[in-house]
PDB file of N, CA and C in Angstrom:
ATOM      1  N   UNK A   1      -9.997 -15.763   5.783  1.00  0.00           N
ATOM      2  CA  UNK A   1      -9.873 -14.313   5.753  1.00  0.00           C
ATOM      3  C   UNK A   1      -8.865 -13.924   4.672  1.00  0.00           C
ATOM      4  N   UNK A   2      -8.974 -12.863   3.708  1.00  0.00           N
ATOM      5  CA  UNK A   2      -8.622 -12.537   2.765  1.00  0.00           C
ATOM      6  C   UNK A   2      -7.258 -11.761   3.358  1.00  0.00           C
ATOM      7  N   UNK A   3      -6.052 -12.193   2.442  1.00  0.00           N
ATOM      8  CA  UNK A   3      -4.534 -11.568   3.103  1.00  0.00           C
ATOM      9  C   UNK A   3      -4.720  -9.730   2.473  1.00  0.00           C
ATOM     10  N   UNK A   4      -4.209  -8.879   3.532  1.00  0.00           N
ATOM     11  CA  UNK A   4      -4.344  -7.462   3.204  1.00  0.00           C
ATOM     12  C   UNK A   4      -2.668  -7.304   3.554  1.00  0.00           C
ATOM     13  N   UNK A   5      -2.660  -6.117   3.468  1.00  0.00           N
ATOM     14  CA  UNK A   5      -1.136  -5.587   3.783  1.00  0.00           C
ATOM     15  C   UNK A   5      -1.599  -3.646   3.824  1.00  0.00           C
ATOM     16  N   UNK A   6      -0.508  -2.960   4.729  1.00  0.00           N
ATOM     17  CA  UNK A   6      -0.982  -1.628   5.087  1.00  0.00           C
ATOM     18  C   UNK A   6       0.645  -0.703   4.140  1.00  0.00           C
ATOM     19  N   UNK A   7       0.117   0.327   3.813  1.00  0.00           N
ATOM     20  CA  UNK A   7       0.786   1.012   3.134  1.00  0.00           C
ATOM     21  C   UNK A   7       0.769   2.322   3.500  1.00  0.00           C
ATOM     22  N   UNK A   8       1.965   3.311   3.246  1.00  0.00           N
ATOM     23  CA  UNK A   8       1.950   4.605   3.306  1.00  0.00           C
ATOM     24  C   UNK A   8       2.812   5.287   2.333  1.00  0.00           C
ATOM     25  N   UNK A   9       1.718   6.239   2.378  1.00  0.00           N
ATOM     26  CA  UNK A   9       2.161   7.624   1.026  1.00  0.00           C
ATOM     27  C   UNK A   9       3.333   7.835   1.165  1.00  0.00           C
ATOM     28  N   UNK A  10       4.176   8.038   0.411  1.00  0.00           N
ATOM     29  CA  UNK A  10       5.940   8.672   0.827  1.00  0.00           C
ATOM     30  C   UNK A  10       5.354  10.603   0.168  1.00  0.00           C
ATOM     31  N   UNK A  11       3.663  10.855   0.161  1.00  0.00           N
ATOM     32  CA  UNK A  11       4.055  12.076  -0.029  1.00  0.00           C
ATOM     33  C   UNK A  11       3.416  12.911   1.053  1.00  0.00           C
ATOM     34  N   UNK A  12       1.990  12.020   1.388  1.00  0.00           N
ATOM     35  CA  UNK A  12       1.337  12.956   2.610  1.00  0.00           C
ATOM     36  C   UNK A  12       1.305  12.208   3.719  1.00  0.00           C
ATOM     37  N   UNK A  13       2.220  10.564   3.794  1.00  0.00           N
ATOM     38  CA  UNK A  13       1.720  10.212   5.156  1.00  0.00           C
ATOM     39  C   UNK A  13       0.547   9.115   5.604  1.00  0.00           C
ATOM     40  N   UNK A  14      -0.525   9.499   4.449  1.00  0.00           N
ATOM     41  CA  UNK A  14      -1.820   8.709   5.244  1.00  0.00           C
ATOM     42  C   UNK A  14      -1.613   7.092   4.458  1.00  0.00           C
ATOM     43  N   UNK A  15      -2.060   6.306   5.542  1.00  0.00           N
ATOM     44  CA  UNK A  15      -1.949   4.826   5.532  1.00  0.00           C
ATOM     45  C   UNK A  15      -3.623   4.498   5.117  1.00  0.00           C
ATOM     46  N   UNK A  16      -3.055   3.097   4.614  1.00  0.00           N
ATOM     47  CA  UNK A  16      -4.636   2.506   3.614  1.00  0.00           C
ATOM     48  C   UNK A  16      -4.154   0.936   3.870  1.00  0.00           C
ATOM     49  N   UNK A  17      -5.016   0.351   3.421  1.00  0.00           N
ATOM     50  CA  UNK A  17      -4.409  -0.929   3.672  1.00  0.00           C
ATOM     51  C   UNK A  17      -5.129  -1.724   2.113  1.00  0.00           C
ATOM     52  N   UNK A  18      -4.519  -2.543   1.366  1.00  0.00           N
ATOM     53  CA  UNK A  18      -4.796  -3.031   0.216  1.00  0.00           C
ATOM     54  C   UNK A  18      -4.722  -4.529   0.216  1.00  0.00           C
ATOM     55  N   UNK A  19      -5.613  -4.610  -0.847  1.00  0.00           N
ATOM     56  CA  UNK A  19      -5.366  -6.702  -1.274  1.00  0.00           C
ATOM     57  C   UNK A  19      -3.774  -6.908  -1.384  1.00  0.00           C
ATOM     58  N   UNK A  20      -3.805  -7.798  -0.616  1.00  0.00           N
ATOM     59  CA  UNK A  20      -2.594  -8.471  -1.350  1.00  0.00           C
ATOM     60  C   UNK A  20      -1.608  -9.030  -2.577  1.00  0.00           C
ATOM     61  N   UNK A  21      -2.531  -8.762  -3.590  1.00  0.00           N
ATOM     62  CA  UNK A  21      -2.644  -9.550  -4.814  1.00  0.00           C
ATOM     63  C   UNK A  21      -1.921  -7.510  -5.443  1.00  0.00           C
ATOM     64  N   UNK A  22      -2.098  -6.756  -4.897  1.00  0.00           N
ATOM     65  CA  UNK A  22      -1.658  -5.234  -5.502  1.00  0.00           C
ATOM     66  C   UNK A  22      -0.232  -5.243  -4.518  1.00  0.00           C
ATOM     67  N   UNK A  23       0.138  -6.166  -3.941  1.00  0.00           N
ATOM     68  CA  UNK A  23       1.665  -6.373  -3.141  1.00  0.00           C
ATOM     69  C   UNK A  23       2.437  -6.502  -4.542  1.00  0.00           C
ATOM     70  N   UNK A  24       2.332  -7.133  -4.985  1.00  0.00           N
ATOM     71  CA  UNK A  24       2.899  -7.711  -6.203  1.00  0.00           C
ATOM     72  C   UNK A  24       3.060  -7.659  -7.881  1.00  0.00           C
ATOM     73  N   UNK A  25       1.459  -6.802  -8.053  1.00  0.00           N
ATOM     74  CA  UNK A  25       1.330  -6.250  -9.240  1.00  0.00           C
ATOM     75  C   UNK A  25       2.058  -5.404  -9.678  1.00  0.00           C
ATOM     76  N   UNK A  26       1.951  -5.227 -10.983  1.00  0.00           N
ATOM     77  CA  UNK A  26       3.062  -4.535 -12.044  1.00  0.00           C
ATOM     78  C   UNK A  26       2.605  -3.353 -11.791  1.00  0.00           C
ATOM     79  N   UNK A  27       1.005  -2.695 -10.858  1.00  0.00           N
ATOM     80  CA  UNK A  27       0.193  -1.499 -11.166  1.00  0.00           C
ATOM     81  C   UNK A  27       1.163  -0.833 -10.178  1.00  0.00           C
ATOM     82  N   UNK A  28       1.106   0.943  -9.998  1.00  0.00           N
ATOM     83  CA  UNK A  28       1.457   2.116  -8.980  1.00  0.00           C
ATOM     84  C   UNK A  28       0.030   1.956  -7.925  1.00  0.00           C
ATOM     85  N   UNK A  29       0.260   2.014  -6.612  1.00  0.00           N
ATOM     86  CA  UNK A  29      -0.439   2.420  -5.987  1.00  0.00           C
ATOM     87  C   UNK A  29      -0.472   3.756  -6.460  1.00  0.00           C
ATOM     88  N   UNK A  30      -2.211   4.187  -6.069  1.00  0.00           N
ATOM     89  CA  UNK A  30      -2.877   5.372  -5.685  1.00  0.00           C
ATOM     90  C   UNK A  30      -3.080   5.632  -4.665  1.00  0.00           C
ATOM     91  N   UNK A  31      -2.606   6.928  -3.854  1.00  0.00           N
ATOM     92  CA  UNK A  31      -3.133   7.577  -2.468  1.00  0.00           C
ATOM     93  C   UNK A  31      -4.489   7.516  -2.260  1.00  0.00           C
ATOM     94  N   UNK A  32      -5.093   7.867  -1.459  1.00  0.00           N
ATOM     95  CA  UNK A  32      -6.903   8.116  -1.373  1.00  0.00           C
ATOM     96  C   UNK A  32      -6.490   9.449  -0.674  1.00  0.00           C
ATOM     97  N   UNK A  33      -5.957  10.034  -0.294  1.00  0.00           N
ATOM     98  CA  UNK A  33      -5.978  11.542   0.007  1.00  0.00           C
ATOM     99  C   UNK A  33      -5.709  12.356  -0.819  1.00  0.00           C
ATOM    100  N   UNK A  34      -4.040  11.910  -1.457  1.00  0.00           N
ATOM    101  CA  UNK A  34      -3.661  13.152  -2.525  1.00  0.00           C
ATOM    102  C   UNK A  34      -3.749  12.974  -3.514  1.00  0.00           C
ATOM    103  N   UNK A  35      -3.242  12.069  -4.172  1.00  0.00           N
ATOM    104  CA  UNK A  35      -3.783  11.042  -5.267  1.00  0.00           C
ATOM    105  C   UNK A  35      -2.302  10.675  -6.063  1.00  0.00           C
ATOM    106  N   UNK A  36      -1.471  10.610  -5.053  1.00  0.00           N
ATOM    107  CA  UNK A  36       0.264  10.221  -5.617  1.00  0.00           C
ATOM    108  C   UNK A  36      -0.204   9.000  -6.136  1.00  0.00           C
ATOM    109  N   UNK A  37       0.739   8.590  -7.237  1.00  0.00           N
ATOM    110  CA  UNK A  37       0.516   7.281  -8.178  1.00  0.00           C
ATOM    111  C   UNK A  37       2.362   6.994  -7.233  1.00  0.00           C
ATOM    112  N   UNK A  38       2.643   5.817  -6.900  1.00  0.00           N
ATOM    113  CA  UNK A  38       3.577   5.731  -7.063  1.00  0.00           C
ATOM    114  C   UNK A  38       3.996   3.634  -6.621  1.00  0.00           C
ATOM    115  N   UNK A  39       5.121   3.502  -7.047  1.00  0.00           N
ATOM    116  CA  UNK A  39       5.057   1.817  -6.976  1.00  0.00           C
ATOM    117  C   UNK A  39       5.152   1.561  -5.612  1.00  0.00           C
ATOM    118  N   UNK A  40       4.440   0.514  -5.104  1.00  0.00           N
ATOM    119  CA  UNK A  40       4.386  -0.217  -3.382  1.00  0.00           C
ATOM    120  C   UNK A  40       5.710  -0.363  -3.058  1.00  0.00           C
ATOM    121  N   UNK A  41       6.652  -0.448  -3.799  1.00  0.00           N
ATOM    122  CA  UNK A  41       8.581  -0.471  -3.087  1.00  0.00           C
ATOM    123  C   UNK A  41       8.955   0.548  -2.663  1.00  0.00           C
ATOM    124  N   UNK A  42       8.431   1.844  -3.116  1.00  0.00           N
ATOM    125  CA  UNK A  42       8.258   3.043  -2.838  1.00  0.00           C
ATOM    126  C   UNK A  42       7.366   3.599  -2.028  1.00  0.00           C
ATOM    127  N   UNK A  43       7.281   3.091  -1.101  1.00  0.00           N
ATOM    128  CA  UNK A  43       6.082   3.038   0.026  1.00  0.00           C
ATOM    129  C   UNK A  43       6.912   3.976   0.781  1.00  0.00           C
ATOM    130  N   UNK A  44       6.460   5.004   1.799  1.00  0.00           N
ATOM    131  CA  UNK A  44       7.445   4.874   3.491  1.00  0.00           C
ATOM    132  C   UNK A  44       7.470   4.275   4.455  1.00  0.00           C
ATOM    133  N   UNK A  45       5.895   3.165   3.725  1.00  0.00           N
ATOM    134  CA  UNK A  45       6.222   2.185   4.893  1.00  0.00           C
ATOM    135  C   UNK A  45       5.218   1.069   4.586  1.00  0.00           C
ATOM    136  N   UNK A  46       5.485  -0.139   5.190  1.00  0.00           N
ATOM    137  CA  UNK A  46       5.046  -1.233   4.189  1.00  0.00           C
ATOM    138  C   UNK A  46       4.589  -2.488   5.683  1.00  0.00           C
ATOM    139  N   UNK A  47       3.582  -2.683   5.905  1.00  0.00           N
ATOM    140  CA  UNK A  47       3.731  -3.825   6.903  1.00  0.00           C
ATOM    141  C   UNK A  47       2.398  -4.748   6.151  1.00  0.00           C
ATOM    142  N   UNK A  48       3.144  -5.806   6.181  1.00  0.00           N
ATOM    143  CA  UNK A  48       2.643  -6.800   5.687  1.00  0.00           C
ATOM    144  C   UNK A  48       2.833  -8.004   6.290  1.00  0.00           C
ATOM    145  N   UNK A  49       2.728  -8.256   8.241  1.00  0.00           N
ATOM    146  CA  UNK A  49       2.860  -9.170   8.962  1.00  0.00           C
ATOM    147  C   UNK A  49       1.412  -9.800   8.692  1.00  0.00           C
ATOM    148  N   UNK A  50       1.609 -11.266   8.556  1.00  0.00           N
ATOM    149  CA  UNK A  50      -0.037 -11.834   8.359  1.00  0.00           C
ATOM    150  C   UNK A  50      -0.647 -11.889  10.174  1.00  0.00           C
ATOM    151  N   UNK A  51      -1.908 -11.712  10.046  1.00  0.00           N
ATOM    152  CA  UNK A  51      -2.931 -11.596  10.818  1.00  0.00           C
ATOM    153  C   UNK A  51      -3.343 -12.816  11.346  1.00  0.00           C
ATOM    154  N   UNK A  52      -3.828 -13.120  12.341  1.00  0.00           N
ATOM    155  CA  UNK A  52      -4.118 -14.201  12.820  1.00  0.00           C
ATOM    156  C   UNK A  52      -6.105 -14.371  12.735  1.00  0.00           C
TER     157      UNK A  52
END
């Protein structure tokens, strides 16, 4: 099973969950609601416990 990790907007809130491999990249996350660009350290919230 492919590693994911869950993320949230620090502007509207809504959570998404992304590859793992964008944990780490140099890229800004994109929202899918509002369309904030902003870097995954800058999350409001970040869970990335692995899954069983």
């Amino acid at each position: 099973m492919e590693r994911i990790f869950w993320v949230e907007c620090p502007n509207c809130s809504t959570r998404w969950y992304a590859d793992w491999q964008m944990r780490t990249a140099k890229h800004d996350m994109v929202c899918p609601h509002c369309s904030k660009e902003f870097p995954v350290d800058e999350a409001a919230w970040i869970d990335e416990r692995d899954r069983p």
